[in-house]
C-alpha atoms as a PDB file:
ATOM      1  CA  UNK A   1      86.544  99.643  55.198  1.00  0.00           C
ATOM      2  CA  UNK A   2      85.074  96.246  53.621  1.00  0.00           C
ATOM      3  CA  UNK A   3      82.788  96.550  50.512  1.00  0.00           C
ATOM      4  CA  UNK A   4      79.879  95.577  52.979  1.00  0.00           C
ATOM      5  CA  UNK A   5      80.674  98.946  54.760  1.00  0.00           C
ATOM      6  CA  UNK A   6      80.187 101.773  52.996  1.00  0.00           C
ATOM      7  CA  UNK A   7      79.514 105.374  54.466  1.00  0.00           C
ATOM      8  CA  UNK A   8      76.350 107.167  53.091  1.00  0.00           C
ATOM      9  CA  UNK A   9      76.062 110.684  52.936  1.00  0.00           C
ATOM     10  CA  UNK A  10      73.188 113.034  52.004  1.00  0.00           C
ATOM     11  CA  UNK A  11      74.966 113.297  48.470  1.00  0.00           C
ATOM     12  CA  UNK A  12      75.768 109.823  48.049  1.00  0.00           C
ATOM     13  CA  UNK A  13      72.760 108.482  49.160  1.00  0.00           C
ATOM     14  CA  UNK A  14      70.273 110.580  46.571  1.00  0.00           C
ATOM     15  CA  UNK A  15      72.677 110.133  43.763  1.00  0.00           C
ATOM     16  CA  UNK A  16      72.528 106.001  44.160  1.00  0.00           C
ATOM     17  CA  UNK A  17      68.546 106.867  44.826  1.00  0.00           C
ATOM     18  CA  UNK A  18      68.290 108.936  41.956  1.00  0.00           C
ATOM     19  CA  UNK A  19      69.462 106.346  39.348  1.00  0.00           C
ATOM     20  CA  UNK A  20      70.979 108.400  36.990  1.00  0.00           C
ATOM     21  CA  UNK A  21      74.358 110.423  35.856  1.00  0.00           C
ATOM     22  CA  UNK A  22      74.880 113.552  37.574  1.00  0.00           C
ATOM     23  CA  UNK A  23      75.003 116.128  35.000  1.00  0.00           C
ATOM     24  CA  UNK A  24      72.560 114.640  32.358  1.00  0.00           C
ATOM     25  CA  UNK A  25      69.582 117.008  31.359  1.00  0.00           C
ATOM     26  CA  UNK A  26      66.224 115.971  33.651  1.00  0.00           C
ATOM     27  CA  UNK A  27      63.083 115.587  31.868  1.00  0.00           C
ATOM     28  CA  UNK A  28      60.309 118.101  32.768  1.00  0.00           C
ATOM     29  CA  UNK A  29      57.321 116.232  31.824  1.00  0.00           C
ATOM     30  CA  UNK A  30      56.596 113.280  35.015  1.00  0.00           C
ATOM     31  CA  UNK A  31      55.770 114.939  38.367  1.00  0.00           C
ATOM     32  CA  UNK A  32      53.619 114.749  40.926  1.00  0.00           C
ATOM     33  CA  UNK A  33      51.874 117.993  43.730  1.00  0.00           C
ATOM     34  CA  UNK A  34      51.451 117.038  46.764  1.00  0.00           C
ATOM     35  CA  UNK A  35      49.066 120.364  47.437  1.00  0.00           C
ATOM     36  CA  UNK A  36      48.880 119.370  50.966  1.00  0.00           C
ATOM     37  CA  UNK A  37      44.835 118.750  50.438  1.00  0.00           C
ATOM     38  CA  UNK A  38      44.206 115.819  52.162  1.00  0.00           C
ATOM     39  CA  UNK A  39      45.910 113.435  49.691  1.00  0.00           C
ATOM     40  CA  UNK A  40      49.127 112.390  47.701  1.00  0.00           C
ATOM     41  CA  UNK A  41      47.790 111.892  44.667  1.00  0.00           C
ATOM     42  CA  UNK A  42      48.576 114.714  41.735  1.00  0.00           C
ATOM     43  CA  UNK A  43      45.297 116.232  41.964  1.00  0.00           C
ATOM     44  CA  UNK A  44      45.988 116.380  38.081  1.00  0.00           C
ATOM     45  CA  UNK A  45      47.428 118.990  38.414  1.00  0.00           C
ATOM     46  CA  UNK A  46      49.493 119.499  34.186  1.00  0.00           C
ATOM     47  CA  UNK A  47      51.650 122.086  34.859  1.00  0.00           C
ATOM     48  CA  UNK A  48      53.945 123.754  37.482  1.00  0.00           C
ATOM     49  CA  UNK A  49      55.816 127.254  37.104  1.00  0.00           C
ATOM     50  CA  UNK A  50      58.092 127.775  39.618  1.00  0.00           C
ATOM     51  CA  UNK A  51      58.952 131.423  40.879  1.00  0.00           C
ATOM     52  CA  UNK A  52      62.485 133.251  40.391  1.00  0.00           C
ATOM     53  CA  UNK A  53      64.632 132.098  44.110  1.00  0.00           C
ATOM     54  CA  UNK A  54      66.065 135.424  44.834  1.00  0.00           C
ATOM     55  CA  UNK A  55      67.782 136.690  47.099  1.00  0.00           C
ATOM     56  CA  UNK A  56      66.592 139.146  49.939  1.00  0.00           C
ATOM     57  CA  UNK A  57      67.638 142.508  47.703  1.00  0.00           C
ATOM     58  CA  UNK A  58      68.599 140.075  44.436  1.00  0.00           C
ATOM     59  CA  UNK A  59      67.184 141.312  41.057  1.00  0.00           C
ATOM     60  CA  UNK A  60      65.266 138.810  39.734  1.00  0.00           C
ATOM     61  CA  UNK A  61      66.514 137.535  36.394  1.00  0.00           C
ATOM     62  CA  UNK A  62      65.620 139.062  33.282  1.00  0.00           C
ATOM     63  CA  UNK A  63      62.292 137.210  30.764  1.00  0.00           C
ATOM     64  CA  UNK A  64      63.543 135.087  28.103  1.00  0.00           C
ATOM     65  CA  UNK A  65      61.490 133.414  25.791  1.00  0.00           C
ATOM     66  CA  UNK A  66      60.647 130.099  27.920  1.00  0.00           C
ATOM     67  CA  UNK A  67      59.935 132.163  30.770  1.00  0.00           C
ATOM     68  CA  UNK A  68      57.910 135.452  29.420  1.00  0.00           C
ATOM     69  CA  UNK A  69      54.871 133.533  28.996  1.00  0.00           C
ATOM     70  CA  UNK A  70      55.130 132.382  32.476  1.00  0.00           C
ATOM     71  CA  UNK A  71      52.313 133.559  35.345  1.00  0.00           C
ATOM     72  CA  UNK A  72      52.838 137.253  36.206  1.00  0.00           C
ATOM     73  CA  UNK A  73      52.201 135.359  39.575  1.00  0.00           C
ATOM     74  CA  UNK A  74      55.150 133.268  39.241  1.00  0.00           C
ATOM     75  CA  UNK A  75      57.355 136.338  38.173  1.00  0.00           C
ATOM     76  CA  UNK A  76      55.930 137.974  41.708  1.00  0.00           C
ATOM     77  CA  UNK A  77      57.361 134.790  43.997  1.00  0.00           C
ATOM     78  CA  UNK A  78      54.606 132.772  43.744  1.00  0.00           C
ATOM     79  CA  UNK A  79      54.190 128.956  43.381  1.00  0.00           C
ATOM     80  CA  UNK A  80      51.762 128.671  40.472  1.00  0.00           C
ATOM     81  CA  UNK A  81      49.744 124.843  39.762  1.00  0.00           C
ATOM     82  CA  UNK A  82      47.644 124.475  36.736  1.00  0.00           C
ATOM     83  CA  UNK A  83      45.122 121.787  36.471  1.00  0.00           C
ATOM     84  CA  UNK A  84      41.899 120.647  34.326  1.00  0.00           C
ATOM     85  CA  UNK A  85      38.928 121.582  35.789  1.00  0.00           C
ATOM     86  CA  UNK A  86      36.849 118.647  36.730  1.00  0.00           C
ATOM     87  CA  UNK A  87      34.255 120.386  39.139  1.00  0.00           C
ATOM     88  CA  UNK A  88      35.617 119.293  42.128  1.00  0.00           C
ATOM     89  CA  UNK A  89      35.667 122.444  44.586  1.00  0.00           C
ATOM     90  CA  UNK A  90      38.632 121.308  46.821  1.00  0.00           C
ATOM     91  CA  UNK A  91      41.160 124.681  45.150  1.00  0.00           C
ATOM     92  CA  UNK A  92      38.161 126.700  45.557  1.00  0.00           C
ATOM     93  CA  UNK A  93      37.604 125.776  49.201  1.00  0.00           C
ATOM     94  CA  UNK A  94      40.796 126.895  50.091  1.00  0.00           C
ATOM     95  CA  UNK A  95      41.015 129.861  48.590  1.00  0.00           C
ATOM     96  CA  UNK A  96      37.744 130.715  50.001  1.00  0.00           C
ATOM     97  CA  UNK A  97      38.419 130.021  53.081  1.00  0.00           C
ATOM     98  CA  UNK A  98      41.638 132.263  52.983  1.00  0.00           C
ATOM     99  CA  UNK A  99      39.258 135.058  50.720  1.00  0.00           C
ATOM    100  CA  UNK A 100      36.847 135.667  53.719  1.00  0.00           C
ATOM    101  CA  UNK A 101      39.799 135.736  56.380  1.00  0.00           C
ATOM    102  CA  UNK A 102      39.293 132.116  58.021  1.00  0.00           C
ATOM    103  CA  UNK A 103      43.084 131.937  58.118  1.00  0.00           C
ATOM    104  CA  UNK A 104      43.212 127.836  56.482  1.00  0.00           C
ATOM    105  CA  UNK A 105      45.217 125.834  57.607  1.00  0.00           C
ATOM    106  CA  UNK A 106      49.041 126.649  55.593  1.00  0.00           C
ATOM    107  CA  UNK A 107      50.365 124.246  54.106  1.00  0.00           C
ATOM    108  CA  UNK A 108      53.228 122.184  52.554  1.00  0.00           C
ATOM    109  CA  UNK A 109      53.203 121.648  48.998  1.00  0.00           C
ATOM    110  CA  UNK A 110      55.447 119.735  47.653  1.00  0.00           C
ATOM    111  CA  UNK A 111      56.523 118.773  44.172  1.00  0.00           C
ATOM    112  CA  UNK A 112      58.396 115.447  43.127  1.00  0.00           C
ATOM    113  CA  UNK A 113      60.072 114.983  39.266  1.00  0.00           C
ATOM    114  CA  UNK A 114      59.753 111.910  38.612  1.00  0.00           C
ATOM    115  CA  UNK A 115      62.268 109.592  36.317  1.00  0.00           C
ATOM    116  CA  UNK A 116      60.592 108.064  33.040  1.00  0.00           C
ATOM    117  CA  UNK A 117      59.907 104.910  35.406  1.00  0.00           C
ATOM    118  CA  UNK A 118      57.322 107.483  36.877  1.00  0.00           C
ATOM    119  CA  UNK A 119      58.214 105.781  40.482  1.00  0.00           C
ATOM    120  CA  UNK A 120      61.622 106.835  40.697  1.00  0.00           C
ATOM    121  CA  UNK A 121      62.096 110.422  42.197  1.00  0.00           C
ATOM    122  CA  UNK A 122      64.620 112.477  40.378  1.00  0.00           C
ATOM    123  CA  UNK A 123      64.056 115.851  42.367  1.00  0.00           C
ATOM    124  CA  UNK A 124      62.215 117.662  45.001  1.00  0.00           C
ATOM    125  CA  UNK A 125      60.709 120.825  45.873  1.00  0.00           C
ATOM    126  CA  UNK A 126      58.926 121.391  48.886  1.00  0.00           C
ATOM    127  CA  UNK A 127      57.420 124.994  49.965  1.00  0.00           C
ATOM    128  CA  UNK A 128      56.228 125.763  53.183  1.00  0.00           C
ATOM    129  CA  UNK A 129      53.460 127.531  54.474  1.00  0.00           C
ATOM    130  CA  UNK A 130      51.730 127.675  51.606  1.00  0.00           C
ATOM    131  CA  UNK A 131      48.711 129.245  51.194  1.00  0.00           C
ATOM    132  CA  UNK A 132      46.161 130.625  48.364  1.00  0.00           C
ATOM    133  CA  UNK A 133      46.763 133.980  46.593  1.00  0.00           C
ATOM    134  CA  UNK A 134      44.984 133.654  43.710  1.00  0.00           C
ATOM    135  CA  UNK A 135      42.470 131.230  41.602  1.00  0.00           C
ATOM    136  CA  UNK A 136      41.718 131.640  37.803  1.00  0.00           C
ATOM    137  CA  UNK A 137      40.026 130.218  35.160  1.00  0.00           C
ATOM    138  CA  UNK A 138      40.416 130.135  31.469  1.00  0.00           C
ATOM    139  CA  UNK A 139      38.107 131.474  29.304  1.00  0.00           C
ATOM    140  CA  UNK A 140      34.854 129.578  28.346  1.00  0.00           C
ATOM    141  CA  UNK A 141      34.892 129.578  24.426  1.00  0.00           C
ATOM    142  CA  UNK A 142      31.599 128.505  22.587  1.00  0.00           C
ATOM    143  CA  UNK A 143      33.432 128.345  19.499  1.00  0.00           C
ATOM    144  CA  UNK A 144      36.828 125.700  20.206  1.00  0.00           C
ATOM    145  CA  UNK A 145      36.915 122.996  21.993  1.00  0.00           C
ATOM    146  CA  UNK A 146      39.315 122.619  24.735  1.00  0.00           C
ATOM    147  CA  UNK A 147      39.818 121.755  28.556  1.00  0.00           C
ATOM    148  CA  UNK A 148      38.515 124.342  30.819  1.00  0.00           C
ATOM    149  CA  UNK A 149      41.331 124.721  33.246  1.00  0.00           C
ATOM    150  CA  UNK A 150      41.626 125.829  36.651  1.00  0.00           C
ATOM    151  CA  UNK A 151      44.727 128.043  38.045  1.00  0.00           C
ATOM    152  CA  UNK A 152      45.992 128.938  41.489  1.00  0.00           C
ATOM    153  CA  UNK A 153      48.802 130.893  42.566  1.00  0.00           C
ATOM    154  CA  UNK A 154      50.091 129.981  45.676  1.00  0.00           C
ATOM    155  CA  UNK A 155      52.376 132.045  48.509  1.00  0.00           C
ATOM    156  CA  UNK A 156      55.291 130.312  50.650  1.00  0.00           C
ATOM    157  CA  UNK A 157      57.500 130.871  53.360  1.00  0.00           C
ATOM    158  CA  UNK A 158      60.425 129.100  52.268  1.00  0.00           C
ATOM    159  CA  UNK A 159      61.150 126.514  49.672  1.00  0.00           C
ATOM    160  CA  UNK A 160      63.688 123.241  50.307  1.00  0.00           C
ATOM    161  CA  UNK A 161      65.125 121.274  47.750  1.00  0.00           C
ATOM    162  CA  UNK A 162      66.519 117.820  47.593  1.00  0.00           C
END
């Protein structure tokens, strides 16, 4: 085969797209949701905790100290986003919507880690049929200052990664 030529497979393909050395520790800190809202953009969303991928039967894996502060949600097989509140009603909506048993429309939501170049995509997670378990929000404090933020738990069929 000439240089020109090369085969591509699904491995070979992400690793050249990836841009980096298999093996080297990912940073957690540049990603983007896709929430499956209308829109591509983050949403703003500042955190994502992903849920224990066990197996039908599996025990799910014992709290350590990075993950025992995680969402009891997340520790039940949920998808959980975290965001700043900025009034906009667009999490509510759809969890209102699936509160009063209008069955919204699922969902995919998917989440891309980003490289430091925050263009290049390093990983992928996408779940589908998602839909809304659960919204919270943190406590309103007279007395500290701080972001208000909003918090929704989120249900899925199945969850690809790539």
């Amino acid at each position: 085969m000439s240089p020109s030529k090369r085969s591509s497979s699904p491995t070979s393909a992400s690793s050249s797209s990836r841009g980096d050395v298999r093996g080297a520790p990912l940073g957690r800190s540049n990603f983007v949701v896709d929430w499956g809202g209308g829109s591509a953009l983050s949403q703003g969303f500042a955190e994502v905790i992903f849920p224990p991928f066990v197996l039908e039967g599996g025990a799910r894996p014992p709290a350590t100290p990075a993950t025992a502060s995680a969402d009891a949600a997340a520790q039940d097989g949920h998808l959980v986003l975290r965001r700043g509140a900025t009034g906009a009603l667009d999490l509510y909506a759809w969890w209102d919507r699936a509160r009063r048993g209008q069955a919204p429309r699922r969902r995919v939501v998917t989440v891309r880690l980003l490289a430091a170049d925050q263009k290049s995509v390093l990983m992928t997670w996408r779940f589908r049929n998602a839909r809304p378990t659960s919204l919270a929000y943190s406590p309103l404090l007279a007395m500290e200052a701080g972001v208000l933020m909003e918090t929704i738990a989120i249900a899925f069929d199945s969850v690809e990664m790539e």
